[in-house]
Protein backbone atom coordinates (compact mmCIF):
# COMPACT_ATOMS: atom_id res chain seq x y z
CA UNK A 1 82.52 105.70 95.48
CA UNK A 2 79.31 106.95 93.14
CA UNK A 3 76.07 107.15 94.23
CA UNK A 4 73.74 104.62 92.63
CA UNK A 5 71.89 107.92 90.78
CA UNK A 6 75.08 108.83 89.34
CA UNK A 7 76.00 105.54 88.33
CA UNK A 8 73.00 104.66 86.78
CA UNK A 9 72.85 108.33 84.94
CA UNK A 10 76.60 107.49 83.59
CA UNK A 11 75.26 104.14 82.46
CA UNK A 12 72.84 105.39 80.55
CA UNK A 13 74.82 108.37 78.67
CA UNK A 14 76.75 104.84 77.20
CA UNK A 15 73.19 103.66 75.77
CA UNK A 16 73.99 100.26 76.78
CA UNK A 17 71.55 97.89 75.56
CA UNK A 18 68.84 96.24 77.96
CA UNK A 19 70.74 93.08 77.49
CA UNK A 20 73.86 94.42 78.36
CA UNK A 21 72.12 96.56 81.83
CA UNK A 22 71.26 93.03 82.46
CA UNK A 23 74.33 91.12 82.03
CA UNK A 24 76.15 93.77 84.07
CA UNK A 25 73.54 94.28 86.98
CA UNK A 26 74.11 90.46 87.32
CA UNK A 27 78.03 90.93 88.00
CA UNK A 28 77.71 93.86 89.76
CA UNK A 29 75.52 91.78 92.10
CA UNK A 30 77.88 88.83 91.91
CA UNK A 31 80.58 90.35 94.17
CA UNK A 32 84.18 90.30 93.57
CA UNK A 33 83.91 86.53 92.73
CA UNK A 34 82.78 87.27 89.58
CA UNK A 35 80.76 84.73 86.77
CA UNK A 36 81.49 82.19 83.78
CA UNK A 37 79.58 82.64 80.81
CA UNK A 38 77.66 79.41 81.68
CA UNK A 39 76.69 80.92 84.72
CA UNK A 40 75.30 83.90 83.36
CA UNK A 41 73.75 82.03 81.06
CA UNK A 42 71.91 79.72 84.01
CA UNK A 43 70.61 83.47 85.44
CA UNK A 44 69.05 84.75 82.50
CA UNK A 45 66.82 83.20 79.24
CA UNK A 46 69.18 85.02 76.56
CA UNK A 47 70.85 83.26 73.50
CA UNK A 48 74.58 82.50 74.17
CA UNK A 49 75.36 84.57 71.32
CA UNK A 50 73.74 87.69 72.90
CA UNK A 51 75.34 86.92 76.60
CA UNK A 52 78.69 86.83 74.62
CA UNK A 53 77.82 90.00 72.42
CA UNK A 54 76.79 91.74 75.98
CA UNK A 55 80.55 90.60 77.23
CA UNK A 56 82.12 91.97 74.51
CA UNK A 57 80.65 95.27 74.53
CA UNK A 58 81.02 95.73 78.15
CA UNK A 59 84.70 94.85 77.98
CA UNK A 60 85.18 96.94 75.17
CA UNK A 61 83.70 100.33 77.07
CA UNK A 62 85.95 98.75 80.03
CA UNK A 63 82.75 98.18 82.19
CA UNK A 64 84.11 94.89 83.08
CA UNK A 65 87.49 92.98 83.45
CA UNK A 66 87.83 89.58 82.08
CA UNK A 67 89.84 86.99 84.51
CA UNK A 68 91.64 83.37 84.38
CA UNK A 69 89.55 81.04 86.61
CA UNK A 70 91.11 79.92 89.04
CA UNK A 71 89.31 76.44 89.24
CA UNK A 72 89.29 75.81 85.46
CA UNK A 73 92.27 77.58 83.43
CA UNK A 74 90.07 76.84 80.18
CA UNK A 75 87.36 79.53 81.27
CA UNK A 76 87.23 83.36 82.09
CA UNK A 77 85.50 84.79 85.05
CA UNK A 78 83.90 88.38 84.25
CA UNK A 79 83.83 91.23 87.25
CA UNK A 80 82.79 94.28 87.05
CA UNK A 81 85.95 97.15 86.47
């Protein structure tokens, strides 16, 4: 496991953008359960279009994994990788 310093210095060598420290800091505190987009979207006062950019960008540097929900097959659940 990485220390939160380390972590946090790795995170920022990737020059994610302040939304995107936001979007993840939410998963990471979300637990293995993991969030909708409409539920990020209750936690924070972004645009949908820059929650979904955030998404996108963190999936694409494989920060996060992308998940059926269980409860509703028509959604995705995010957690963090």
């Amino acid at each position: 496991m990485m220390s939160k310093e380390k972590l946090q210095e790795e995170l920022n060598n990737m020059k994610l953008t302040k939304s995107q420290m936001i979007v993840l800091d939410i998963l990471r505190s979300s637990g293995k359960d993991g969030v909708t987009p409409k539920q990020l979207l209750d936690k924070v006062s972004f645009a949908p279009r820059t929650v979904r950019y955030a998404l996108r960008k963190l999936l694409k540097k494989q920060l996060i994994k992308r998940v059926p929900c269980l409860s509703d097959m028509r959604q995705w659940v995010y957690v963090p990788a």
